[in-house]
Protein backbone atom coordinates (compact mmCIF):
# COMPACT_ATOMS: atom_id res chain seq x y z
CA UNK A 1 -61.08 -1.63 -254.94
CA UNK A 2 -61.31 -3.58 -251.46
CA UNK A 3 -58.29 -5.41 -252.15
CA UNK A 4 -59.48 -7.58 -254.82
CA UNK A 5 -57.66 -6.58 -257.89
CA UNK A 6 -56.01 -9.30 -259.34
CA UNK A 7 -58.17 -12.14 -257.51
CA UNK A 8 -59.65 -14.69 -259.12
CA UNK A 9 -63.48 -15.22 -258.40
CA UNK A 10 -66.06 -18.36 -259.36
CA UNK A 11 -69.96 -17.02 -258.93
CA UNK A 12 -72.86 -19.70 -259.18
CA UNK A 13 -75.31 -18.80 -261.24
CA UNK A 14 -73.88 -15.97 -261.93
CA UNK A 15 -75.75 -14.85 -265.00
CA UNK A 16 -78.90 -12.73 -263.65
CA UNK A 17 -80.46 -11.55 -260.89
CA UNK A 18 -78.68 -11.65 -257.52
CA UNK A 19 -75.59 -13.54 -258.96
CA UNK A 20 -75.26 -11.20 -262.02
CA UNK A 21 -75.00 -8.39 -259.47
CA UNK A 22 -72.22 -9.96 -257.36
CA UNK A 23 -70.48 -11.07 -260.46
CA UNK A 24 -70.63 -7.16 -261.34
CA UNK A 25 -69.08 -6.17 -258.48
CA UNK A 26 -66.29 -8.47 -258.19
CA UNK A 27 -65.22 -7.29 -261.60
CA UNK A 28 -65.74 -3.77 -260.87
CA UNK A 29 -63.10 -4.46 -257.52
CA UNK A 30 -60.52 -5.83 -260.27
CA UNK A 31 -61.34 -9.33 -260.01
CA UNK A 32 -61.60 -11.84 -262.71
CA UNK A 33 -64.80 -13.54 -262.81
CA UNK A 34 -66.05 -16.95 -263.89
CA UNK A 35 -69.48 -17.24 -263.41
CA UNK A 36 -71.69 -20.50 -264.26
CA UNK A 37 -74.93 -22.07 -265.32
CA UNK A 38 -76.68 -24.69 -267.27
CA UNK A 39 -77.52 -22.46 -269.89
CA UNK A 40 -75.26 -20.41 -271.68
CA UNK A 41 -76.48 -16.26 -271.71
CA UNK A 42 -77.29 -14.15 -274.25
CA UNK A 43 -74.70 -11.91 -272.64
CA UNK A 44 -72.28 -12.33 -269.03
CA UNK A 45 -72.34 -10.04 -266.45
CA UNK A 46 -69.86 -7.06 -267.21
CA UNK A 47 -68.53 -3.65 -265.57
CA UNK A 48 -65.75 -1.35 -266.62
CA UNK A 49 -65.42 -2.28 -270.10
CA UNK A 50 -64.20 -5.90 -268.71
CA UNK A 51 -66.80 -8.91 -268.78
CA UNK A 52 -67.29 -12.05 -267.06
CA UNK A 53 -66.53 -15.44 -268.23
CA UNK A 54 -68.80 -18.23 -268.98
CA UNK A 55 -68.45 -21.96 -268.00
CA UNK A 56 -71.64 -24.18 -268.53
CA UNK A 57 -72.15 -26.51 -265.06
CA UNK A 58 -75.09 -27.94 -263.26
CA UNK A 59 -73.33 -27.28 -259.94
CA UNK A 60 -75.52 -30.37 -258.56
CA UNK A 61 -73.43 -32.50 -260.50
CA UNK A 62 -70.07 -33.34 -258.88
CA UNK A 63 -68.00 -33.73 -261.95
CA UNK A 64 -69.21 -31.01 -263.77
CA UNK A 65 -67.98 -28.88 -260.94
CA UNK A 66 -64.35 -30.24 -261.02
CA UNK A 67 -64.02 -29.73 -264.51
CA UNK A 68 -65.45 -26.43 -263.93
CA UNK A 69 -62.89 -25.51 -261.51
CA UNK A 70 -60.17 -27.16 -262.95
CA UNK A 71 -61.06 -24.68 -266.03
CA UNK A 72 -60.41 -21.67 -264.33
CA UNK A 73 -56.81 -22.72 -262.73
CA UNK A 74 -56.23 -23.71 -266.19
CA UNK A 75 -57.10 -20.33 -267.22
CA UNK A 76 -55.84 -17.65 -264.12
CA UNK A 77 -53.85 -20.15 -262.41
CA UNK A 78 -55.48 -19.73 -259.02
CA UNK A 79 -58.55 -19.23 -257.18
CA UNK A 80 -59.32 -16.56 -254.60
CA UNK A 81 -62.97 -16.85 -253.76
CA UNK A 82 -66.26 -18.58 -254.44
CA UNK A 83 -69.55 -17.23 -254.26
CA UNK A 84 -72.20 -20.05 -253.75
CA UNK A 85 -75.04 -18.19 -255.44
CA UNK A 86 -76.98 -20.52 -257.35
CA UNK A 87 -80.06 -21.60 -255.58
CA UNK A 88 -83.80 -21.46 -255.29
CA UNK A 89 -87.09 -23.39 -255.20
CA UNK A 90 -90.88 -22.86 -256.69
CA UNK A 91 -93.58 -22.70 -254.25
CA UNK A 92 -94.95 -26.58 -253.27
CA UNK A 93 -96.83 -27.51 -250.14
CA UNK A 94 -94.73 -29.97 -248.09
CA UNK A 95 -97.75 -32.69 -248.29
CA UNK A 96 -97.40 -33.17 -251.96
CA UNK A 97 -93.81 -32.32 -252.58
CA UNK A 98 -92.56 -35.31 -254.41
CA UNK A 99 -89.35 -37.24 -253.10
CA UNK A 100 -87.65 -36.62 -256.30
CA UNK A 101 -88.52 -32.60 -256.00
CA UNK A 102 -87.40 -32.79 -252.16
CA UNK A 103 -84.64 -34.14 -253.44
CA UNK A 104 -83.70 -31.81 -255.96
CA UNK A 105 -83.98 -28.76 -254.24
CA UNK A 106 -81.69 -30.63 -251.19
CA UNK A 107 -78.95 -30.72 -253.81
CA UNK A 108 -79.21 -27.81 -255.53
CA UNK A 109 -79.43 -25.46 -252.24
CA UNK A 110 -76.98 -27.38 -249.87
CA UNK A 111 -74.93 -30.17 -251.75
CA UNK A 112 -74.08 -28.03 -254.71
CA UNK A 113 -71.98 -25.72 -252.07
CA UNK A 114 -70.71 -28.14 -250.44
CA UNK A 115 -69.50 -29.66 -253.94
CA UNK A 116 -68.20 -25.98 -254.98
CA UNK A 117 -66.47 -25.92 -251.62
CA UNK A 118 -64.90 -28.88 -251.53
CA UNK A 119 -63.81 -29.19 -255.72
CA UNK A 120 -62.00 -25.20 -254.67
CA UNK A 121 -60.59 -26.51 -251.51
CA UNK A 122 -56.84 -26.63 -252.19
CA UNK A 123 -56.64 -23.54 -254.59
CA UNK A 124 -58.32 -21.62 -251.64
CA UNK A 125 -55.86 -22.75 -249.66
CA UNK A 126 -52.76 -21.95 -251.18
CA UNK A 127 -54.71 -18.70 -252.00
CA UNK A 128 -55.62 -17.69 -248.23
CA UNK A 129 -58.94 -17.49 -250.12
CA UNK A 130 -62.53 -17.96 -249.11
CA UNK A 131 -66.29 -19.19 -249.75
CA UNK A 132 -69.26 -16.89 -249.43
CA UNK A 133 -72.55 -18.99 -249.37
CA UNK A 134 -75.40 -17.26 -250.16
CA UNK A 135 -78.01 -17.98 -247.58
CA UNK A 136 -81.79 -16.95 -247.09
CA UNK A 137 -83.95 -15.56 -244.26
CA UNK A 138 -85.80 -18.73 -245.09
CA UNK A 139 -83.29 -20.55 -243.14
CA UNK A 140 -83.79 -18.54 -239.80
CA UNK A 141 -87.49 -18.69 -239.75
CA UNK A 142 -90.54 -20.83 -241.06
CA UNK A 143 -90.53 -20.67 -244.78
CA UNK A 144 -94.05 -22.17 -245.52
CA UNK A 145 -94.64 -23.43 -249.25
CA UNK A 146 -90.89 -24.14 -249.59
CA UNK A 147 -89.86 -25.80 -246.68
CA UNK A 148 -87.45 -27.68 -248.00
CA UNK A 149 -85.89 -24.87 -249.57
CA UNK A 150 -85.78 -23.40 -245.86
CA UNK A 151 -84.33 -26.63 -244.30
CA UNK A 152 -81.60 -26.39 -247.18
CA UNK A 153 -80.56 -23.11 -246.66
CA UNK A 154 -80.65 -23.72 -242.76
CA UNK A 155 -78.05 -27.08 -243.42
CA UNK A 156 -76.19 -24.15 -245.25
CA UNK A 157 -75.15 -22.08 -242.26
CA UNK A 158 -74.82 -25.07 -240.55
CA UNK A 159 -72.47 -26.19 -243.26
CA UNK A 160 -70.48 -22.75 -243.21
CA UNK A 161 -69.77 -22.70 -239.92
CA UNK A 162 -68.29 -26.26 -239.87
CA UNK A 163 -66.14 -25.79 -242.57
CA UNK A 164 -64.96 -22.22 -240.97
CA UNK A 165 -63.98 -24.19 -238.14
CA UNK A 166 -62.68 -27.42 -240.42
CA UNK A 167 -60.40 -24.97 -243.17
CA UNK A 168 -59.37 -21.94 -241.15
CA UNK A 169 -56.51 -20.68 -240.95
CA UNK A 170 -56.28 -20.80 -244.76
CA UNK A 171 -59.63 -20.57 -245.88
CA UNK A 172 -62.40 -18.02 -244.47
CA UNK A 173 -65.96 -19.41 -244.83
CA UNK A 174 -68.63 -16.85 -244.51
CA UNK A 175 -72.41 -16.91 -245.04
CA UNK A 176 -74.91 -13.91 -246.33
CA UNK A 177 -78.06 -14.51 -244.74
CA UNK A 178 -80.32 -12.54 -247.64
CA UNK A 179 -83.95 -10.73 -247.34
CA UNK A 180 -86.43 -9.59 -249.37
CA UNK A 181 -85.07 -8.66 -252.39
CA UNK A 182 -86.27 -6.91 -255.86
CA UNK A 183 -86.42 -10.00 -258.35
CA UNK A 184 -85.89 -9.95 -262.13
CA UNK A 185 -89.96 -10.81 -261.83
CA UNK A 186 -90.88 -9.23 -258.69
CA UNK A 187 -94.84 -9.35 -259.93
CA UNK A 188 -94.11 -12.84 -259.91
CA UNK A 189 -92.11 -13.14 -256.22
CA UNK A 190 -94.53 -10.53 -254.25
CA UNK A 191 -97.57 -9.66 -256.12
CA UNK A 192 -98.81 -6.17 -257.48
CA UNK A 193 -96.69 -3.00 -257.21
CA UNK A 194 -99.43 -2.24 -254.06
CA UNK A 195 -98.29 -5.53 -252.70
CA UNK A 196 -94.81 -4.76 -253.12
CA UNK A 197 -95.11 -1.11 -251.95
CA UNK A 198 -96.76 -2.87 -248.25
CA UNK A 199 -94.16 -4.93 -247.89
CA UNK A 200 -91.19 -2.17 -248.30
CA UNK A 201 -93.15 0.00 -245.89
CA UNK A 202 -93.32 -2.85 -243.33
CA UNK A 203 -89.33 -3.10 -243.40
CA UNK A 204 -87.40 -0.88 -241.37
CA UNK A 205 -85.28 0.43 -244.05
CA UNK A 206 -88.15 1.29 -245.75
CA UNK A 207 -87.62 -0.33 -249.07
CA UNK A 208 -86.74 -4.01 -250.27
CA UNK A 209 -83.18 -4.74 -251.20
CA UNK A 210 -81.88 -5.25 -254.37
CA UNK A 211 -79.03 -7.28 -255.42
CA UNK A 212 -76.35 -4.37 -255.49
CA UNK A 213 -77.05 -4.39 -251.66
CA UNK A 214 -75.74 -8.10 -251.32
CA UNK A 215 -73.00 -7.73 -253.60
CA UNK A 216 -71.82 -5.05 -251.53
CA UNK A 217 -71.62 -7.56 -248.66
CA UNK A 218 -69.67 -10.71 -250.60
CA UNK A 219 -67.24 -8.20 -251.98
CA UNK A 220 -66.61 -6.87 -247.94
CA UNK A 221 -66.41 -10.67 -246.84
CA UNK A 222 -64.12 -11.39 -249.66
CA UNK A 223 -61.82 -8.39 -249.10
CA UNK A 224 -58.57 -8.17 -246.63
CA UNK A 225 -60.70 -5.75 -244.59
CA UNK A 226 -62.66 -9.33 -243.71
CA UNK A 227 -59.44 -10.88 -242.78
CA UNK A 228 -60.57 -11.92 -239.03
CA UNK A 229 -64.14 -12.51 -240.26
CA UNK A 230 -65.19 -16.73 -240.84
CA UNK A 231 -67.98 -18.46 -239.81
CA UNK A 232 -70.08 -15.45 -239.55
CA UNK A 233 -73.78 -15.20 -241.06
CA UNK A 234 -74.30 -11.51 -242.23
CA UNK A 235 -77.94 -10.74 -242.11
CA UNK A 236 -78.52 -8.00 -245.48
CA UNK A 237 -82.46 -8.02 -244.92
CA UNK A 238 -82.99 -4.41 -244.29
CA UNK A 239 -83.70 -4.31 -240.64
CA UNK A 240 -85.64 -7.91 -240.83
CA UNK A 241 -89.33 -8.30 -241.34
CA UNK A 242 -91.93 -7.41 -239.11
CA UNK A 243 -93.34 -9.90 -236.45
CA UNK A 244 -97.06 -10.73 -237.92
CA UNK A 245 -97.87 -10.23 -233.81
CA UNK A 246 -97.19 -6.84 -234.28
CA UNK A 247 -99.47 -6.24 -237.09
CA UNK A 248 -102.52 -8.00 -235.15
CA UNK A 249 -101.93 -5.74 -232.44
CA UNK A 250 -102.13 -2.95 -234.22
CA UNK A 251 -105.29 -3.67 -235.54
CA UNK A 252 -106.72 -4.88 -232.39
CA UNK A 253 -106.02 -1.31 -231.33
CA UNK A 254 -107.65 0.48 -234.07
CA UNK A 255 -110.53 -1.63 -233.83
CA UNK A 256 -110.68 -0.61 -230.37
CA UNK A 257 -110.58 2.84 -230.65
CA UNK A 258 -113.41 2.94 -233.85
């Protein structure tokens, strides 16, 4: 159970993919779940017979998030943890990114957090609670065609270690630093099942992750056996991917040897 059962648990975005999975897990550990989103879904996240509930919130929108916290007090009476899920960017080269789409993806990837964060700050503290952001390897290395996405996620970390240092002793801030992971439209994300099959090969684990693998993670970082655990950035990536160096070497030698 990890020592969740009876917490009380927000997840952004909550309602597929990624956030569906952690949402999933925190229920299955006996916690009670709000998750969020724009648009209400068909159905919410559920796991042992016990479901999710649904609040609708543009996290980008400061007010919506109050009320949206403020809503699940009203409901549990306290808040234990918050997963800052919600996230993402389409593909658009940096030259013709409009300010307004710069912009966007700024607030959805970094300011939304930040607004979760600070909207949760005194429940998590008279909880002993904490925030999980959910981070990309986007932020720790070039992420052409969504660079802004990549300097968001890199003001994240930045973000979580501040506030570790800002709102401990009370409240444990902790980021996931995520990989390559099975989407609900992988063709989309990575190409052709060949594609796909490369790029697991080319991964030390052998295999992309899926989004069991980083709900695993926020329901350790969440748990009393991550009591002395803030400020931390927990790479779930598989081993990390392969240095394109490497590759050209390789080939270079098997040219060579022809």
């Amino acid at each position: 159970m990890n020592g969740l059962d009876g917490k009380v648990a927000i997840v952004t975005g909550g309602t597929r993919g990624i956030g569906a999975a952690i949402a999933r897990r925190l229920l299955m550990a006996g916690c009670e779940v709000t998750t969020c989103g724009r648009t209400q879904p068909d159905a919410p996240p559920s796991a042992d017979g016990r479901e999710a509930d649904f609040v609708a919130c543009d996290v980008r929108d400061p007010a919506q998030v109050r009320d949206l916290v403020d809503a699940v007090i009203a409901r549990h009476g306290r808040l234990d943890t918050v997963v800052n899920n919600a996230g993402g960017s389409p593909k658009v080269d940096a030259a013709v990114a409009s300010p307004r789409f710069s912009e966007a993806i700024v607030a959805l990837n970094l300011m939304a957090p930040l607004h979760m964060a600070q909207a949760a700050h005194p429940h998590l503290k008279a909880a002993n609670g904490s925030v999980v952001n959910i981070a990309s390897v986007s932020a720790v290395r070039p992420s052409p065609g969504t660079a802004m996405y990549g300097a968001a996620k890199a003001g994240l970390l930045s973000l979580t270690r501040s506030l570790a240092q800002e709102w401990g002793p009370h409240i444990r801030v902790n980021a996931i630093i995520v990989g390559l992971i099975e989407t609900d439209d992988p063709q989309e994300t990575y190409g052709s099942d060949a594609a796909r099959h490369r790029i697991a090969r080319s991964l030390p684990l052998g295999r992309m992750g899926c989004g069991a693998d980083v709900a695993e993670a926020v329901a350790f970082l969440a748990s009393p056996a991550a009591a002395y655990i803030s400020g931390a950035e927990l790479s779930v990536h598989g081993g990390g991917e392969r240095p394109l160096f490497l590759e050209l070497v390789a080939r270079e030698a098997a040219r060579r040897e022809a």
